[in-house]
Each structure stands twice: as structure tokens, then as C-alpha cells.
Protein backbone atom coordinates (compact mmCIF):
# COMPACT_ATOMS: atom_id res chain seq x y z
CA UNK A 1 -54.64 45.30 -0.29
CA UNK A 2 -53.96 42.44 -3.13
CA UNK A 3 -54.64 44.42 -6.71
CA UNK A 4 -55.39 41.32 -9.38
CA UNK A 5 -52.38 41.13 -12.19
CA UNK A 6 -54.68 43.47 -15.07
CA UNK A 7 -53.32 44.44 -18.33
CA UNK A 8 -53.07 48.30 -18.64
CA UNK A 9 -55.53 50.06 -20.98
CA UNK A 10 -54.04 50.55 -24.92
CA UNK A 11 -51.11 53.43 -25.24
CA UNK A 12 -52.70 56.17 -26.72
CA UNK A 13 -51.50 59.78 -27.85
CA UNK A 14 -53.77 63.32 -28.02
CA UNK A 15 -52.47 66.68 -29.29
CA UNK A 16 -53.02 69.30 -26.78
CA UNK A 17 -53.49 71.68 -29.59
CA UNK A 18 -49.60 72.54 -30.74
CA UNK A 19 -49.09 69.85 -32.48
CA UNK A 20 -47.04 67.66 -29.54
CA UNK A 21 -47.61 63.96 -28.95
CA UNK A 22 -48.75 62.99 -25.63
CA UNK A 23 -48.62 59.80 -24.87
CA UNK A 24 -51.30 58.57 -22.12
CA UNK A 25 -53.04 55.63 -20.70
CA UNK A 26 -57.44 55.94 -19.91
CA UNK A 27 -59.60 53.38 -17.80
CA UNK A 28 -63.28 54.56 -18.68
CA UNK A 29 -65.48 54.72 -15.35
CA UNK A 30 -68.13 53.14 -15.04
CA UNK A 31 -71.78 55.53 -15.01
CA UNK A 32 -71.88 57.55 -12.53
CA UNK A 33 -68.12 56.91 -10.76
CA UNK A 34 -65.49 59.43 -10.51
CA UNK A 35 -62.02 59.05 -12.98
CA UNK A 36 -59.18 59.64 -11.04
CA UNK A 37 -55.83 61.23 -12.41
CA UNK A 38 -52.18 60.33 -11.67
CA UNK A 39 -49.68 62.75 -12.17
CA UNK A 40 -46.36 60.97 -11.78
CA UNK A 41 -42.99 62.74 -10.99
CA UNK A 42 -40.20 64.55 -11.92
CA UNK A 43 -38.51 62.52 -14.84
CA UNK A 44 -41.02 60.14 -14.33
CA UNK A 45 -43.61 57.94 -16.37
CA UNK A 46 -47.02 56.55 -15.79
CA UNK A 47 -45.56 53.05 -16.08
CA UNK A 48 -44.37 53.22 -12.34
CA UNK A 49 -44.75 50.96 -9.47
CA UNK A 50 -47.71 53.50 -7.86
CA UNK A 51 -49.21 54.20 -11.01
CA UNK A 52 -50.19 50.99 -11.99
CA UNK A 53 -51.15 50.31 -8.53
CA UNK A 54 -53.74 53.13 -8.76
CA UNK A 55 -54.89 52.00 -11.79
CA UNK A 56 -55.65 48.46 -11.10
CA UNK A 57 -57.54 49.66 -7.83
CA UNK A 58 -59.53 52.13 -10.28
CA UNK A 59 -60.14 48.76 -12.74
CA UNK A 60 -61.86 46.47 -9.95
CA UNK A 61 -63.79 49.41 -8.66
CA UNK A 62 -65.08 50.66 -11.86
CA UNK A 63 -63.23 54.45 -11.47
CA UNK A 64 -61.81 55.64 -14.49
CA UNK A 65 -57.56 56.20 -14.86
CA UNK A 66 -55.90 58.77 -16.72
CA UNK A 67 -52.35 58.36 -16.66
CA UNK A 68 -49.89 60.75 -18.67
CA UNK A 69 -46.60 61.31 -19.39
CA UNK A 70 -45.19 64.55 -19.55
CA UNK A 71 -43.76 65.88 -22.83
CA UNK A 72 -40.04 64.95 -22.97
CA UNK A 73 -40.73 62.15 -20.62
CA UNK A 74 -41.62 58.29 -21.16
CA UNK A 75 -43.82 57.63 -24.23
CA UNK A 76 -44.46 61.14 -25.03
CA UNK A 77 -42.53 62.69 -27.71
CA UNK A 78 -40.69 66.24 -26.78
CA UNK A 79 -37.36 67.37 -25.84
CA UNK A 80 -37.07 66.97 -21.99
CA UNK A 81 -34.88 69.92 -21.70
CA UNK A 82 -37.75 72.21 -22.60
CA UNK A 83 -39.75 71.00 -20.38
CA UNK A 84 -41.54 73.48 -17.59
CA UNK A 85 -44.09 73.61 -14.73
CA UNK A 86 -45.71 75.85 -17.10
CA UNK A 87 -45.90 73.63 -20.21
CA UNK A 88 -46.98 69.94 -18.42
CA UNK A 89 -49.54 71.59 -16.60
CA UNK A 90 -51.12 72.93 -19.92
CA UNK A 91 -50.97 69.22 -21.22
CA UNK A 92 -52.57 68.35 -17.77
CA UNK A 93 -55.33 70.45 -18.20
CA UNK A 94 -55.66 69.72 -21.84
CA UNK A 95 -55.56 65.83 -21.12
CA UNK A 96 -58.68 66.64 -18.49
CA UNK A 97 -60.48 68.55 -20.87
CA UNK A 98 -60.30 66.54 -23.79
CA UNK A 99 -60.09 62.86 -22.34
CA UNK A 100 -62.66 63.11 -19.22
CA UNK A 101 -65.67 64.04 -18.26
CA UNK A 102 -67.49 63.54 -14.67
CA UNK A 103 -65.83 63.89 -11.35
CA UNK A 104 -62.23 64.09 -10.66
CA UNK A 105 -59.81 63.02 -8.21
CA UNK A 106 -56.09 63.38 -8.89
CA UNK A 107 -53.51 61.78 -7.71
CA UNK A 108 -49.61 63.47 -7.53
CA UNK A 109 -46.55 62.28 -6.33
CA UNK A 110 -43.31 64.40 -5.77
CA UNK A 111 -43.57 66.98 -8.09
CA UNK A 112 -46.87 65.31 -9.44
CA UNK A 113 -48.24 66.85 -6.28
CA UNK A 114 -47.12 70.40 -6.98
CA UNK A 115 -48.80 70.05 -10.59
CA UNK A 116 -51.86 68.34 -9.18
CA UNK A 117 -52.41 71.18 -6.34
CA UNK A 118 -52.31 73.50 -9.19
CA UNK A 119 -54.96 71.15 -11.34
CA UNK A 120 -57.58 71.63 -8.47
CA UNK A 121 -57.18 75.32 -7.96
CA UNK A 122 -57.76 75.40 -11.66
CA UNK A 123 -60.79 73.25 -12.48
CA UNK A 124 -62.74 73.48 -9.14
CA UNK A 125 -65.64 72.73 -10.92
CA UNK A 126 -64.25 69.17 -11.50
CA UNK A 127 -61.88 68.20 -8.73
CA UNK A 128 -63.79 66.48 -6.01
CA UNK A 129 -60.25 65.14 -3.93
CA UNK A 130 -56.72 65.41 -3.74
CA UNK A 131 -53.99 62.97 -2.84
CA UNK A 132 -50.41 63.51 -2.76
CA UNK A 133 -47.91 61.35 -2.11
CA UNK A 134 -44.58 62.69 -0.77
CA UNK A 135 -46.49 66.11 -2.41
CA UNK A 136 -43.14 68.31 -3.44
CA UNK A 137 -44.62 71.94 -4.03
CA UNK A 138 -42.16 74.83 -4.67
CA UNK A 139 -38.99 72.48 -4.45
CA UNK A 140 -37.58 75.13 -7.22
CA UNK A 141 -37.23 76.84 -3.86
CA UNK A 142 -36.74 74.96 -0.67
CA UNK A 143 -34.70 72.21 -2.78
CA UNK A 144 -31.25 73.96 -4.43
CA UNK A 145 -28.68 75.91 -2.51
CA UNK A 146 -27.58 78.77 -3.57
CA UNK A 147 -24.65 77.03 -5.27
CA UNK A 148 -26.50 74.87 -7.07
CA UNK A 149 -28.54 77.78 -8.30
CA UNK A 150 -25.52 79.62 -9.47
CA UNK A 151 -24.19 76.46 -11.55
CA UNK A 152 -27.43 76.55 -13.44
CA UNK A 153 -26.91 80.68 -14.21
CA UNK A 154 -23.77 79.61 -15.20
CA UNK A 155 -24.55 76.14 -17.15
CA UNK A 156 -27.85 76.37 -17.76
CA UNK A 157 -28.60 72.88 -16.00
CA UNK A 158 -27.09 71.31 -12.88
CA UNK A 159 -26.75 67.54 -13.10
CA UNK A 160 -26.74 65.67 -9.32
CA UNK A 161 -26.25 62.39 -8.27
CA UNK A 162 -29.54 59.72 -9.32
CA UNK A 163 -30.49 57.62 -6.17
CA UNK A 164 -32.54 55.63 -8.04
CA UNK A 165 -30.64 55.07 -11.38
CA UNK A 166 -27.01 55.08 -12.88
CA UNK A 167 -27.66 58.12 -14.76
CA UNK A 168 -27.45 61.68 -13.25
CA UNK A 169 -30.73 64.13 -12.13
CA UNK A 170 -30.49 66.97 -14.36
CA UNK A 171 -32.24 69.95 -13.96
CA UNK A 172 -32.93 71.98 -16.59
CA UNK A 173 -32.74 76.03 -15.69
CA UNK A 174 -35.84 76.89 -17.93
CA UNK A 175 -37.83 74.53 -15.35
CA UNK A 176 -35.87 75.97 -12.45
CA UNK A 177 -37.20 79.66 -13.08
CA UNK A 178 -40.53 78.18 -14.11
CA UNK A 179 -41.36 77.29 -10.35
CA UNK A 180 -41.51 81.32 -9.13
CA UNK A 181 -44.56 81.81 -10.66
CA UNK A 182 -46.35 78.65 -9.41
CA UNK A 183 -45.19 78.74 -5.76
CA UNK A 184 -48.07 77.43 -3.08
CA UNK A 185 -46.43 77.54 0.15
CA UNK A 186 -46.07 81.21 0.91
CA UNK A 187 -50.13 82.05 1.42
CA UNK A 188 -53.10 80.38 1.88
CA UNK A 189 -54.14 77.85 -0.46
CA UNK A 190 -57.43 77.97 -1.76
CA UNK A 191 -58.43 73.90 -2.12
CA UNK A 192 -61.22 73.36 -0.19
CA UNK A 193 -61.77 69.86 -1.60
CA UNK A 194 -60.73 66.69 1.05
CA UNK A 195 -56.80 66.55 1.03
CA UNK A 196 -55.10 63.33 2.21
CA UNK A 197 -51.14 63.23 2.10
CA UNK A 198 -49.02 60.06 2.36
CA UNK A 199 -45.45 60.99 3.58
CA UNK A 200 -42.35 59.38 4.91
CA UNK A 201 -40.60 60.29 8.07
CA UNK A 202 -37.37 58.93 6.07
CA UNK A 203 -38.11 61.26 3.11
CA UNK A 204 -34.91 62.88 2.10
CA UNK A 205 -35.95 64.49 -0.91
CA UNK A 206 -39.13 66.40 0.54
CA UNK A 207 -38.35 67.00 4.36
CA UNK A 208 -41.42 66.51 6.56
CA UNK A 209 -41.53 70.60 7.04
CA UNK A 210 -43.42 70.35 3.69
CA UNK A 211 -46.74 68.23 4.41
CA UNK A 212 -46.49 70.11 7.51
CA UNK A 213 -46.69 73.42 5.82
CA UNK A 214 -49.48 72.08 3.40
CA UNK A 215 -51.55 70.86 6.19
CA UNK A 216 -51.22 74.18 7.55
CA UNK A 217 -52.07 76.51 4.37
CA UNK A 218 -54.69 74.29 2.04
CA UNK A 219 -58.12 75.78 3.35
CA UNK A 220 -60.16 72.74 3.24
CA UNK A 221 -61.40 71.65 6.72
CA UNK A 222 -61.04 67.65 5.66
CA UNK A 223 -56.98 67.38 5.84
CA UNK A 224 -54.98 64.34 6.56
CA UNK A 225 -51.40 63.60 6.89
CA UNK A 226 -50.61 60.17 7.09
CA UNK A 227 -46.40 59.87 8.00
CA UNK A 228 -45.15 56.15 7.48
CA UNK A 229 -42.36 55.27 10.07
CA UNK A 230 -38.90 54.02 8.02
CA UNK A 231 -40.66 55.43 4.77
CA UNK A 232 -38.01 57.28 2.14
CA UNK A 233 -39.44 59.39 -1.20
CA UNK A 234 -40.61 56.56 -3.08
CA UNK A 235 -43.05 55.12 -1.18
CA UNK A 236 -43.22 51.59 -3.33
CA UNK A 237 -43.29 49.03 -0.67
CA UNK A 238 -46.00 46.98 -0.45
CA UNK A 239 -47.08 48.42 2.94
CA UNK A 240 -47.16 51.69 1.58
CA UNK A 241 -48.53 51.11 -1.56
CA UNK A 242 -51.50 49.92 0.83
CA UNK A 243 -51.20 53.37 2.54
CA UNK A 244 -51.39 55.08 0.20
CA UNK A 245 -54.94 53.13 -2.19
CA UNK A 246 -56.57 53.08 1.81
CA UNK A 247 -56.38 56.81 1.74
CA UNK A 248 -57.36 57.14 -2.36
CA UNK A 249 -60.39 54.19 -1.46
CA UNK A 250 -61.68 57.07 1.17
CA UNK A 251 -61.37 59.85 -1.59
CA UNK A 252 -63.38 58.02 -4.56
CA UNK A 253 -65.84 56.48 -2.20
CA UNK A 254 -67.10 59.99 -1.03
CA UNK A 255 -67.97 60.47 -4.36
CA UNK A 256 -69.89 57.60 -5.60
């Protein structure tokens, strides 16, 4: 799927009423279309390879794009450290309420996903589609050992080893214990809403039990999990960068 070269909408800030600085990124949509959300990762920024993918798709289809970055995290102003499940998904939510209007779709990768599930439980009156991509709900749980948990008692963060940069993954223990309360996988999951997840068989951050336990608990009847062969966590290769705008294309186009 070729996406033309666009410039990205202006960099913009809103105040989700506490007097923090979000930075974000909006693509109106045209009358009548739905605006689709991206919710990017863990220490991760709307400037990404699939986030500006989604958004040029969105730009020669006439959906909107909201893109944000979490407090602490690219543009946005904050201290990272204080950063919890708790606090971005109030700037989520904020973002929605104050920036969009219409129909929603939202887009989540890695822990994106977890925040996104939690978007569509929470404005159901809005949310007409959900798409995760290598969706990692409740990895405050499956993802530490129980050493690693004990280093943050004792630290108060535990830094790992980056794959994808020179400087260490540190994980903050305020964020750690803020997962407990906004665990999905252990019940049913009330999203009845069409669901597609992108996942890679090669995924070593988010083993494949997790799609598989997603595709089991969401409620909606309209489910699919699409596995690319070879595929690891980030999922920016051209091929699946076409995996995953196919499935988002399906989403958007049930809409309007």
C-alpha cells in the first residue's frame, strides 16, 4: 500500500485541565468520516514509523488523526518518571473529549493497546473499532519476574537492556503498581465493537499467548487475529506496515 510523502499536521499542545502540556498532532475528517486515534507505546512518540503511516492513510482518505504523546514522553512536557497507566489514560480521554468529535477508531500498539482497550470500554458511545498492534495488556504482570519485581521494591525502577536503542528500558515502579488496577486479561472483556489484532509469531516482547487470550475474552463477535510469519514487536516493515493499514482500511470503511 504506497502512502504519498505528506507533511504532518502543525505540533500543537492542550491542557488536560492540571495545567500539563500535551503535545499532539490532529488531521480534521472530512463530514461525516470517522477520526481515528493512535496511541503509540511505551516510551514512545507519535513521530514513529506506524504512526505516520496511519496518518497519511487517514490524510488521502479524508479520516481524521489524533496523535499524542504521553506526558514525560516526546514533545510533551512532564517528568517521565511519574508517569502511570492511570495518568496517560486521563490525557487520552481528555485529548478525545476536547480535540474530537464524531466516530472513533483507535489505534494502540504495545502498551498503546492496553491504553486503547481501556479507551473503548470507557467511551462506548464513541468507539466504533479497535486495532492493536502487538496489543500488550497487563504486561505489569505477565512481563517481570519476580526478580525483577523485587529490584524495583528495592530501587524503585529496574533499568533492562534497550533492543532498539543505546540507552537502557527503565521502568519506573509507580507505573509498575499502576497496572493492578487496569488488568484485562483475567475476565471477560466487555468491547463489543469489531477488534482486529496484528501480531508477530517472532514477537519476543508480547508472546503470542496474549492475542490468543484477547481473542478469547473481548466479547465482540467480529474478532481477528492476523499473525505475520518472521514478524518481531515492532512491526515496521513495509509488509507489515501494509498488514497492519489493510486491517485499519476494513475498520474505518465500516463506518463511513
Amino acid at each position: 500500500m504506497e502512502l504519498p510523502d505528506l507533511p504532518s499536521p502543525d505540533l500543537a499542545y492542550f491542557d488536560p485541565g492540571d495545567g500539563r502540556r500535551i503535545a499532539y498532532r490532529l488531521r480534521g475528517p472530512k463530514e461525516g468520516r470517522a477520526t481515528v486515534v493512535f496511541l503509540p507505546g511505551y516510551a514512545s512518540d507519535m513521530e514513529g514509523i506506524k504512526a505516520e503511516a496511519v496518518d497519511s492513510f487517514c490524510a488521502t482518505r479524508g479520516i481524521g488523526c489524533l496523535r499524542i504523546d504521553y506526558s514525560g514522553t516526546g514533545s510533551s512536557g512532564g517528568d517521565f518518571a511519574q508517569g502511570t497507566l492511570d495518568r496517560w489514560l486521563a490525557e487520552i480521554l481528555s485529548a478525545i473529549d476536547q480535540l474530537t468529535e464524531g466516530p472513533l477508531v483507535v489505534v494502540g500498539s504495545s502498551m498503546g493497546g492496553w491504553l486503547g482497550l481501556h479507551v473503548a470500554l470507557q467511551r462506548k458511545d464513541r468507539v466504533t473499532g479497535f486495532l492493536g498492534i502487538a496489543a500488550a495488556p497487563d504486561f505489569t504482570d505477565w512481563g517481570f519476574t519476580q526478580d525483577d519485581k523485587d529490584l524495583m521494591a528495592r530501587d524503585g525502577k529496574l533499568e533492562r537492556a534497550n533492543d532498539y536503542g543505546p540507552e537502557p528500558s527503565v521502568t519506573w515502579l509507580g507505573f509498575w503498581k499502576s497496572g493492578a488496577a487496569h488488568r484485562l486479561l483475567h475476565s471477560a472483556i466487555d468491547i463489543t465493537v469489531p477488534v482486529r489484532l496484528v501480531h508477530g509469531d517472532q514477537d519476543q516482547d508480547v508472546p503470542m499467548g496474549v492475542p490468543l487470550k484477547l481473542l478469547a475474552d473481548l466479547r465482540s463477535s467480529d474478532v481477528q487475529l492476523r499473525i505475520i510469519k518472521n514478524g518481531g514487536h515492532r512491526l515496521s516493515e513495509p509488509h507489515e506496515i501494509h498488514a497492519i493499514l489493510s486491517d485499519l482500511h476494513g475498520l474505518v470503511e465500516q463506518i463511513a
